[in-house]
C-alpha atoms as a PDB file:
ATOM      1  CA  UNK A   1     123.301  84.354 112.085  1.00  0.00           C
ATOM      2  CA  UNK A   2     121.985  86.948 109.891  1.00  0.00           C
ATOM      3  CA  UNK A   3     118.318  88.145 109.498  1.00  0.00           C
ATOM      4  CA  UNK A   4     117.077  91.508 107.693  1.00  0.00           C
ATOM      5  CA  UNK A   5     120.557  91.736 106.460  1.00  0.00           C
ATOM      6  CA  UNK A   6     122.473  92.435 109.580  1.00  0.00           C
ATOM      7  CA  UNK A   7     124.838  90.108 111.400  1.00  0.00           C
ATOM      8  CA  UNK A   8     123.570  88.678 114.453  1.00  0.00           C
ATOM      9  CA  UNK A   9     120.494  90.798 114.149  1.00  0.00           C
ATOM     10  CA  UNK A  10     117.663  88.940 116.025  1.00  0.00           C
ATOM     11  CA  UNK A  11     114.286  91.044 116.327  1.00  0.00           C
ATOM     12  CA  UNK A  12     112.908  90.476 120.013  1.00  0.00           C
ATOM     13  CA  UNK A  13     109.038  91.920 120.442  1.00  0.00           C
ATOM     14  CA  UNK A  14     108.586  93.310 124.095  1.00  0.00           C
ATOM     15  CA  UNK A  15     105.342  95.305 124.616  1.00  0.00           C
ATOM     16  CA  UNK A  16     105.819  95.325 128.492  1.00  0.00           C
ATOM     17  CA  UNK A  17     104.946  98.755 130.517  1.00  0.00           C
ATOM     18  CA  UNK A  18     108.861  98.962 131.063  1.00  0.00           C
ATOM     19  CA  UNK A  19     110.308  97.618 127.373  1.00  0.00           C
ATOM     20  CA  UNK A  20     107.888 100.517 125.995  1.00  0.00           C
ATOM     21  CA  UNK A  21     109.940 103.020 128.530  1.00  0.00           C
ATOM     22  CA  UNK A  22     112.978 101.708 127.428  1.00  0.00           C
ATOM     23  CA  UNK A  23     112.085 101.625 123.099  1.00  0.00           C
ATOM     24  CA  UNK A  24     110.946 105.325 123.917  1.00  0.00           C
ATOM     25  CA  UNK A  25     113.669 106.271 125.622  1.00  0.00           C
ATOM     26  CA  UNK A  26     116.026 105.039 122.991  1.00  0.00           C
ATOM     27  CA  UNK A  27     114.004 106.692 120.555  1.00  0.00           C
ATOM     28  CA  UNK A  28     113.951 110.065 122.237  1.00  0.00           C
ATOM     29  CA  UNK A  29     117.968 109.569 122.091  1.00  0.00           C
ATOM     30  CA  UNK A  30     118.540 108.676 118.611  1.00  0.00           C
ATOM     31  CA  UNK A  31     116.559 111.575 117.457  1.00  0.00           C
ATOM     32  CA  UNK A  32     117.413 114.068 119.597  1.00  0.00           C
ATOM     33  CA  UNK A  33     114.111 115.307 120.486  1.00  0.00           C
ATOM     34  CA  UNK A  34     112.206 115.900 123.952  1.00  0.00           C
ATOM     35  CA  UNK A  35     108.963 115.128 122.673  1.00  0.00           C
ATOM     36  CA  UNK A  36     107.227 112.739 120.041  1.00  0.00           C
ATOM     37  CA  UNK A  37     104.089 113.957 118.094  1.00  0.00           C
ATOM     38  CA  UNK A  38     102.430 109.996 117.724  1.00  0.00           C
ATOM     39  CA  UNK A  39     103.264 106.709 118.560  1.00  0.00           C
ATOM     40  CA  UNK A  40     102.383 103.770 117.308  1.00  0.00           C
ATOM     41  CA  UNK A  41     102.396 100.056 118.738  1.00  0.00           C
ATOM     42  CA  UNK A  42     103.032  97.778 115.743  1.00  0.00           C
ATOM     43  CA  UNK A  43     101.950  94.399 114.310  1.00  0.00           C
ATOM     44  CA  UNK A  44      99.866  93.083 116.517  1.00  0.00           C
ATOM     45  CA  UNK A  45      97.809  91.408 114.038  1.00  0.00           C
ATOM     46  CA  UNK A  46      97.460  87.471 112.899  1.00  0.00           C
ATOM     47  CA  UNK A  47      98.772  88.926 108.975  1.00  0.00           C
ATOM     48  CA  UNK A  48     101.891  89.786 110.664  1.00  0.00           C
ATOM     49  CA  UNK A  49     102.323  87.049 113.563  1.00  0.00           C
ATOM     50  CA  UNK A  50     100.924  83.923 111.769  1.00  0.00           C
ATOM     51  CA  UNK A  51      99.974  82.299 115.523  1.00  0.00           C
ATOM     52  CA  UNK A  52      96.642  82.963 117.146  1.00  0.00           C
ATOM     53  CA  UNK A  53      97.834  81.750 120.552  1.00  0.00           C
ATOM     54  CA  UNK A  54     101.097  83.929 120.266  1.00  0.00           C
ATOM     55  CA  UNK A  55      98.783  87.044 118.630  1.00  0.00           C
ATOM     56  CA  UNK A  56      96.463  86.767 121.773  1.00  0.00           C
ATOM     57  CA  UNK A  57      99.468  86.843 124.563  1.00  0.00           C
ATOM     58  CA  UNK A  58     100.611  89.413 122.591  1.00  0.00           C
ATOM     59  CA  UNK A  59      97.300  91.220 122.761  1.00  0.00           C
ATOM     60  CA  UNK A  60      97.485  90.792 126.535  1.00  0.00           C
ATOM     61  CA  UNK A  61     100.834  92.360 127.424  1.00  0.00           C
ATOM     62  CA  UNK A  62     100.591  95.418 125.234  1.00  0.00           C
ATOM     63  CA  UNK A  63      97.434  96.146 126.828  1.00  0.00           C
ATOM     64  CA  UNK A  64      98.129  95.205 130.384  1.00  0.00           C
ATOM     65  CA  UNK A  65     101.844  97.052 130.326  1.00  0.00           C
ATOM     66  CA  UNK A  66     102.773  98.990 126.773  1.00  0.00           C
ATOM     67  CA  UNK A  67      99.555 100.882 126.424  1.00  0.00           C
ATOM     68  CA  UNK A  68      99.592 101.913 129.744  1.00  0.00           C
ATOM     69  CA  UNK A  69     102.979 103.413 129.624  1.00  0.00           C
ATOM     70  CA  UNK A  70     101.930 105.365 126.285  1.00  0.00           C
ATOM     71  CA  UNK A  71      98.601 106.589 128.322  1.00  0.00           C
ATOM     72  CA  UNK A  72     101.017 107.905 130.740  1.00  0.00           C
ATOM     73  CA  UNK A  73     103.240 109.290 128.926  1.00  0.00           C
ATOM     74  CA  UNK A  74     100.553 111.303 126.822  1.00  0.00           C
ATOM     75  CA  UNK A  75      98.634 112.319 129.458  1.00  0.00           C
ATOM     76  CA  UNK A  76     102.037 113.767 131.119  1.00  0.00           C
ATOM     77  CA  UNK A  77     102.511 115.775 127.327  1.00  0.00           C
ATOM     78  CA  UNK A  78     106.001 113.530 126.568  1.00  0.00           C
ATOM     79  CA  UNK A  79     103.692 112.054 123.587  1.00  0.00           C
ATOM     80  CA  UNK A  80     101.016 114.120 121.571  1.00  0.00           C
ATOM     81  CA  UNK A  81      98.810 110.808 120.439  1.00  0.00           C
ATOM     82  CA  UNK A  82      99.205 107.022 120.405  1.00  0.00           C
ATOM     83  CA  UNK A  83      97.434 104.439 118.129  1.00  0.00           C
ATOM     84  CA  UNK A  84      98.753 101.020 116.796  1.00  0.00           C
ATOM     85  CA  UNK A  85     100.140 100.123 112.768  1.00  0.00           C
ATOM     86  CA  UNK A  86      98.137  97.044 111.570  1.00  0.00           C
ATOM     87  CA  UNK A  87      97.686  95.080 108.576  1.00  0.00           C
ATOM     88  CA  UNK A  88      93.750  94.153 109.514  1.00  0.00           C
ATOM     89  CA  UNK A  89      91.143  96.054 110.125  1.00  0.00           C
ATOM     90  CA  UNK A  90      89.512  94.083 112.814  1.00  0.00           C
ATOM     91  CA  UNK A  91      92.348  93.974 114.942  1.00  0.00           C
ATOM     92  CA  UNK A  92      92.578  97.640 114.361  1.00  0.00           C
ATOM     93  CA  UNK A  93      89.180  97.825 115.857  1.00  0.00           C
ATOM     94  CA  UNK A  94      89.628  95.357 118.458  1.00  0.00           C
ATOM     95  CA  UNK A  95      92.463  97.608 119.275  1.00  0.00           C
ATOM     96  CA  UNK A  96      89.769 100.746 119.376  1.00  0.00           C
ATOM     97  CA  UNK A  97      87.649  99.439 121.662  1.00  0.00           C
ATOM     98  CA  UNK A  98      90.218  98.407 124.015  1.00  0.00           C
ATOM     99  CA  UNK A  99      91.918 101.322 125.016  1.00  0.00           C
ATOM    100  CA  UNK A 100      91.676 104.826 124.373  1.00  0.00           C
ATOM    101  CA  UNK A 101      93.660 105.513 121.044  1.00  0.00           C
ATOM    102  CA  UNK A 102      93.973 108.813 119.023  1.00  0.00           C
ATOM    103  CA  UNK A 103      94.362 107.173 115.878  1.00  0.00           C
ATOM    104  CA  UNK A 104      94.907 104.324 113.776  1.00  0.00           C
ATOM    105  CA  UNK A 105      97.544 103.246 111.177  1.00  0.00           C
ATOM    106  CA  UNK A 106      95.821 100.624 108.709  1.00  0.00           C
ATOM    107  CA  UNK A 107      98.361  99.431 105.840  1.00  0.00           C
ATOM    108  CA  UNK A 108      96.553  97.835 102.185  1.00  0.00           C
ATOM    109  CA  UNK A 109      93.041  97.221 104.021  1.00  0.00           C
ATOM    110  CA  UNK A 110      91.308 100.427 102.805  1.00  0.00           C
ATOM    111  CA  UNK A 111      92.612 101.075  98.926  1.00  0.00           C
ATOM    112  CA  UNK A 112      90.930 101.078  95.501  1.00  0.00           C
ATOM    113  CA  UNK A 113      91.153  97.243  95.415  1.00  0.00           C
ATOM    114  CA  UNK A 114      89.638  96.609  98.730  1.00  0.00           C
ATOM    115  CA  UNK A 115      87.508  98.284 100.895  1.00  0.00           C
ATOM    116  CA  UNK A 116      86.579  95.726 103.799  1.00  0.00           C
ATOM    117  CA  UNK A 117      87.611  98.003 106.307  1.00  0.00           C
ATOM    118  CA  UNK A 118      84.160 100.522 105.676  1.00  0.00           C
ATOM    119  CA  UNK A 119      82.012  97.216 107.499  1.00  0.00           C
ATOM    120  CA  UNK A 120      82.807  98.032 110.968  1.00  0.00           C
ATOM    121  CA  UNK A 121      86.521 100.014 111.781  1.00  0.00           C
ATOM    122  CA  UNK A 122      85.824 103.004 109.460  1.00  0.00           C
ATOM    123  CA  UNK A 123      82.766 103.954 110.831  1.00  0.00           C
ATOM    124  CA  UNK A 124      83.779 103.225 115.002  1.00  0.00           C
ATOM    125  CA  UNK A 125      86.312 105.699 113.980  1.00  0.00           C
ATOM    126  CA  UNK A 126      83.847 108.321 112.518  1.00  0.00           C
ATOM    127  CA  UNK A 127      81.348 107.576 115.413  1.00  0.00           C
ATOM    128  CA  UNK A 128      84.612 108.131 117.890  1.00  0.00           C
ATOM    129  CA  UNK A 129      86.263 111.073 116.182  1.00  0.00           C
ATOM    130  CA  UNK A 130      89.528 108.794 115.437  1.00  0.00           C
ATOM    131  CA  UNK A 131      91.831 109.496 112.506  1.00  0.00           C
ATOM    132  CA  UNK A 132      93.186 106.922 110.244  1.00  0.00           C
ATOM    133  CA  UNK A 133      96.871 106.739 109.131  1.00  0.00           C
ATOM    134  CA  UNK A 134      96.563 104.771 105.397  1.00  0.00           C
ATOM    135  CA  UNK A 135      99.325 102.589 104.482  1.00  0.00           C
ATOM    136  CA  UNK A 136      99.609 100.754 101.334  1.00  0.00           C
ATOM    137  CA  UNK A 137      97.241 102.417  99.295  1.00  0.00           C
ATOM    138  CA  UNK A 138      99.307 100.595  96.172  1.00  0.00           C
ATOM    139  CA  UNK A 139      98.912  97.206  97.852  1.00  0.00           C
ATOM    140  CA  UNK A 140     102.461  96.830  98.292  1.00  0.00           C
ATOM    141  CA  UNK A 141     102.978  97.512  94.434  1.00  0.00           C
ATOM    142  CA  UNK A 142      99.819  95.840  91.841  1.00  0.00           C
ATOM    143  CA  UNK A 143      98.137  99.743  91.746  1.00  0.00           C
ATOM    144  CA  UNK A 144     101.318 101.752  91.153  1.00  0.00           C
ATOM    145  CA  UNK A 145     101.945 101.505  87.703  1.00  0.00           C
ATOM    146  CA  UNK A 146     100.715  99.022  84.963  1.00  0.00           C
ATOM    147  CA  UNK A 147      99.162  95.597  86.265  1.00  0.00           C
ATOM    148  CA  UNK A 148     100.974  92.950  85.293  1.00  0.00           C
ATOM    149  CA  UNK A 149     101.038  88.915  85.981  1.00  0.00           C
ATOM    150  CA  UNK A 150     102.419  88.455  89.260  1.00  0.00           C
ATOM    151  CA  UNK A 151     102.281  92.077  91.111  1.00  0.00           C
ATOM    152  CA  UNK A 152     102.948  92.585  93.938  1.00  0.00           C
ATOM    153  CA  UNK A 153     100.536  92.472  96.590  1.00  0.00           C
ATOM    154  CA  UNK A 154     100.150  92.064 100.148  1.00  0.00           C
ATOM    155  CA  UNK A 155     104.296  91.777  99.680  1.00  0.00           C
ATOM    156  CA  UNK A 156     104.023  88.567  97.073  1.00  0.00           C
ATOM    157  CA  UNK A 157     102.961  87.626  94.092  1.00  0.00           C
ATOM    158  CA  UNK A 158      99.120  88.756  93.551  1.00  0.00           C
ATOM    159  CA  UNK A 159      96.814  85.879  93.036  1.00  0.00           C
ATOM    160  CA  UNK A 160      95.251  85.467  89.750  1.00  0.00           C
ATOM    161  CA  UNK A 161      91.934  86.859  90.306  1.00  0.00           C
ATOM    162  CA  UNK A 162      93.284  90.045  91.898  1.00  0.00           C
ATOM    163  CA  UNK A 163      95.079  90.636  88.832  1.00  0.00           C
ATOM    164  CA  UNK A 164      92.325  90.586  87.149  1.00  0.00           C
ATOM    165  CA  UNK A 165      90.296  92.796  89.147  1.00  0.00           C
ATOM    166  CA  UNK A 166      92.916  95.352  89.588  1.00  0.00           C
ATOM    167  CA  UNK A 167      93.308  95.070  85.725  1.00  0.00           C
ATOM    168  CA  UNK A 168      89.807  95.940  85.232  1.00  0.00           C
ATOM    169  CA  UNK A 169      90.011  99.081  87.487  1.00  0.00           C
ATOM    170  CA  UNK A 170      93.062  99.589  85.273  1.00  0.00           C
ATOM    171  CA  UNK A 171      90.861  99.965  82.071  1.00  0.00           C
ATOM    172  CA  UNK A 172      87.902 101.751  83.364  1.00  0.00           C
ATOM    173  CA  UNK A 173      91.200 104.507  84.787  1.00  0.00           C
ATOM    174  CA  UNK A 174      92.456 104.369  81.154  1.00  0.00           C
ATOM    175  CA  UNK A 175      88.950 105.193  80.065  1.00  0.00           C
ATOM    176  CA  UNK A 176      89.291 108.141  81.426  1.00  0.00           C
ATOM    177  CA  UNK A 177      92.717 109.114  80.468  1.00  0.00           C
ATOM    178  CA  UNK A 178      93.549 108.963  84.764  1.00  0.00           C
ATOM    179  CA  UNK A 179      96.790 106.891  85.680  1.00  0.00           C
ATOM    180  CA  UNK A 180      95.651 103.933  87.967  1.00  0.00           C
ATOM    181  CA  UNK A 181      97.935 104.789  90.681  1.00  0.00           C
ATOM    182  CA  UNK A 182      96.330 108.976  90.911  1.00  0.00           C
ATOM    183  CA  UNK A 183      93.263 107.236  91.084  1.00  0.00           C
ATOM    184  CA  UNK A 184      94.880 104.913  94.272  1.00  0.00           C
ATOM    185  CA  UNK A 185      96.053 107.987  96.182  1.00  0.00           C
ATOM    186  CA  UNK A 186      92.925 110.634  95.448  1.00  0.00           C
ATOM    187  CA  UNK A 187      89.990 107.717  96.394  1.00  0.00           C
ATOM    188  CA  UNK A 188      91.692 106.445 100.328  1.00  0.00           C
ATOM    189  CA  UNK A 189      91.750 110.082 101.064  1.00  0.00           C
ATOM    190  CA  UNK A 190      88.354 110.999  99.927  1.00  0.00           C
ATOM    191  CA  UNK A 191      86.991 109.230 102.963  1.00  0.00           C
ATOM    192  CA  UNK A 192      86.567 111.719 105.657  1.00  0.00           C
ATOM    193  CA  UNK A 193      88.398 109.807 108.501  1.00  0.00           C
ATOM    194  CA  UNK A 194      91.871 109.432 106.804  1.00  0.00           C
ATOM    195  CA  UNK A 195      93.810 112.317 107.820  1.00  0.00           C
ATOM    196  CA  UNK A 196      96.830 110.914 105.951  1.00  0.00           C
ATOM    197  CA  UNK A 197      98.197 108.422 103.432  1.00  0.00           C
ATOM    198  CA  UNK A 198     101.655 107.035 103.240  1.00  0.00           C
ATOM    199  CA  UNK A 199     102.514 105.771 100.397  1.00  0.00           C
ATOM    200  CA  UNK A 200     105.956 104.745 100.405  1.00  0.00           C
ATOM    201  CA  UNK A 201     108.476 106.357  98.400  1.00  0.00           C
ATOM    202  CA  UNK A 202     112.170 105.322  97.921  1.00  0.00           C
ATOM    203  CA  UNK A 203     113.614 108.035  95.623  1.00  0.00           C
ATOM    204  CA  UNK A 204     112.844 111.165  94.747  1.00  0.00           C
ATOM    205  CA  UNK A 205     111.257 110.969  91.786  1.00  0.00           C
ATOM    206  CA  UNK A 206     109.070 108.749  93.260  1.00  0.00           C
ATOM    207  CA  UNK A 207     107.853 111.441  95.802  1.00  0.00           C
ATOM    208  CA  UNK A 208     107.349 113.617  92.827  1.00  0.00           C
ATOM    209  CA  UNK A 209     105.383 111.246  91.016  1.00  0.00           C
ATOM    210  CA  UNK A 210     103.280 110.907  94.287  1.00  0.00           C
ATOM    211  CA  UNK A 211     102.661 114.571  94.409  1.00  0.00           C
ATOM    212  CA  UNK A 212     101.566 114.842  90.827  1.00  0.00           C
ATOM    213  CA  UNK A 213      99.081 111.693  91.357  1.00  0.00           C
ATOM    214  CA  UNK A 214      97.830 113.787  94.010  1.00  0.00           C
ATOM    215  CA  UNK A 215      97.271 116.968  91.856  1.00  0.00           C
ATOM    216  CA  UNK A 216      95.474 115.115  89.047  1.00  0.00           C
ATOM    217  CA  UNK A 217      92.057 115.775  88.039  1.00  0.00           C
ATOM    218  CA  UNK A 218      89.967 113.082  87.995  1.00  0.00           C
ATOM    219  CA  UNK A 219      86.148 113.199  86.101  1.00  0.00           C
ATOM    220  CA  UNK A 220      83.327 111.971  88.718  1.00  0.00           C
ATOM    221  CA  UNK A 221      82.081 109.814  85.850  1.00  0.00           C
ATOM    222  CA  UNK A 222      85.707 107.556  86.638  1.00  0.00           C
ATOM    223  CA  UNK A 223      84.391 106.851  90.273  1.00  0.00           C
ATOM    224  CA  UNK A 224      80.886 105.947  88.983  1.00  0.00           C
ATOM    225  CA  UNK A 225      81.631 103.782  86.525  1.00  0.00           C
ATOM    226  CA  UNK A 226      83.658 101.649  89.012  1.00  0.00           C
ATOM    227  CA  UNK A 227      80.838 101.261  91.254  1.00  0.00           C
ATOM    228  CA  UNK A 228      78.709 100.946  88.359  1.00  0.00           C
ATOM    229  CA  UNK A 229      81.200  97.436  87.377  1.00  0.00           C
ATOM    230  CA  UNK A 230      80.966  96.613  90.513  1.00  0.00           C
ATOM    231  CA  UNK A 231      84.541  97.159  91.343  1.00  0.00           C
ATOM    232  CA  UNK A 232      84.398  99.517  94.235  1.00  0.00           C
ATOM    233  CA  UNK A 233      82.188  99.478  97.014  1.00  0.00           C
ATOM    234  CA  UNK A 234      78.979 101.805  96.481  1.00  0.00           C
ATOM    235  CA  UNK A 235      78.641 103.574  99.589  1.00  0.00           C
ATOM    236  CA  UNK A 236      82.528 104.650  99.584  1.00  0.00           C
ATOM    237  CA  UNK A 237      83.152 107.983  99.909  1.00  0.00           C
ATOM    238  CA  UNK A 238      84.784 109.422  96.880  1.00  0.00           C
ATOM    239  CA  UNK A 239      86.351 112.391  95.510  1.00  0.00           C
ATOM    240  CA  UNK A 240      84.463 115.764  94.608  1.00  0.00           C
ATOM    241  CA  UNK A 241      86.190 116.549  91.685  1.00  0.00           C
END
């Protein structure tokens, strides 16, 4: 059997208090360190798992046996912060209220296409003081370069009326002479509790690219006249300029 391109390779998800000792544990091993600045429990969410029943016993373990290990382990300085790596914001909130979590890693929920994430998570996290990690500020691809039929998004082929929008965001960046995917990077970190964004970068010139996005100046007028077209929410925080 082969799966994720290994032989025999078959993922097995165990967020027990003693499979979290033992993934640490291995981790600490493989890279050689005695302490870990953050970790993260990952995809707990219904995006990832596709089964409420599964997602909810799922829920229930990490909470009754992996969180506490990571509790423990941070409070005895082994771990500097814990959160969780989701693909939906309400489970990353669910998540918040549940425990007691440093921070937050939300992937494609919070970008320049979508900002659903500012109804309820964003601001528990301001109100709590808890960062937010920002994955897939692209989308998994439509806002890193030119939009064309079929980005990717969410990891397949973008529907037709995200194309569309993204496509308009396009023109109004063209409009102002800013490449769609500086504007990406610059708005998710405008909003004061993102402490980092992770783009995802598989060469070098790619993390180059990223940096230069980063450095570009972008006119205010570009951020009003997307709220202004309705294509990004109003009250989002956005850069100073």
């Amino acid at each position: 059997m082969r799966q994720n391109g290994l032989p025999g390779f078959v993922p097995r998800f165990d967020y027990t208090y003693d499979g979290v000792m033992r993934s640490l544990e291995q981790s600490y091993l493989r890279l050689g360190l005695d302490r870990i600045d953050i970790v993260l429990i990952h995809d707990i969410d219904f995006w990832t798992i596709g089964d409420r029943d599964v997602l909810e016993d799922r829920f229930r373990t990490v909470m009754d046996g992996g969180y506490r290990a990571l509790h423990e382990l941070r409070a005895a300085g082994v771990i500097g912060a814990i959160g969780c790596g989701l693909n939906e914001a309400d489970m990353c909130l669910r998540f918040a209220r549940a425990g007691d979590f440093d921070c937050m890693l939300l992937a494609g929920r919070y970008t320049l296409l979508e900002q659903g994430a500012m109804a309820a998570f964003m601001p528990y996290c301001a109100e709590r003081g808890m960062s937010v990690i920002l994955g897939g500020p692209f989308n998994s691809g439509i806002l890193a370069g030119e939009v064309k039929d079929g980005a990717p998004y969410d990891y397949a082929a973008a529907p037709a009326a995200v194309v569309d929008k993204a496509r308009r965001i396009e023109a109004v960046c063209r409009r102002h002479s800013v490449p769609l995917p500086a504007a990406a990077l610059q708005f998710v970190l405008a909003h004061p509790v993102v402490c980092s964004v992770i783009p995802g970068a598989l060469a070098r010139h790619e993390v180059e690219a990223n940096i230069a996005h980063l450095r570009r100046p972008i006119p205010a007028a570009l951020w009003a006249d997307l709220k202004a077209e309705g294509l990004l929410d109003t009250a989002a925080p956005v850069p100073a300029g």
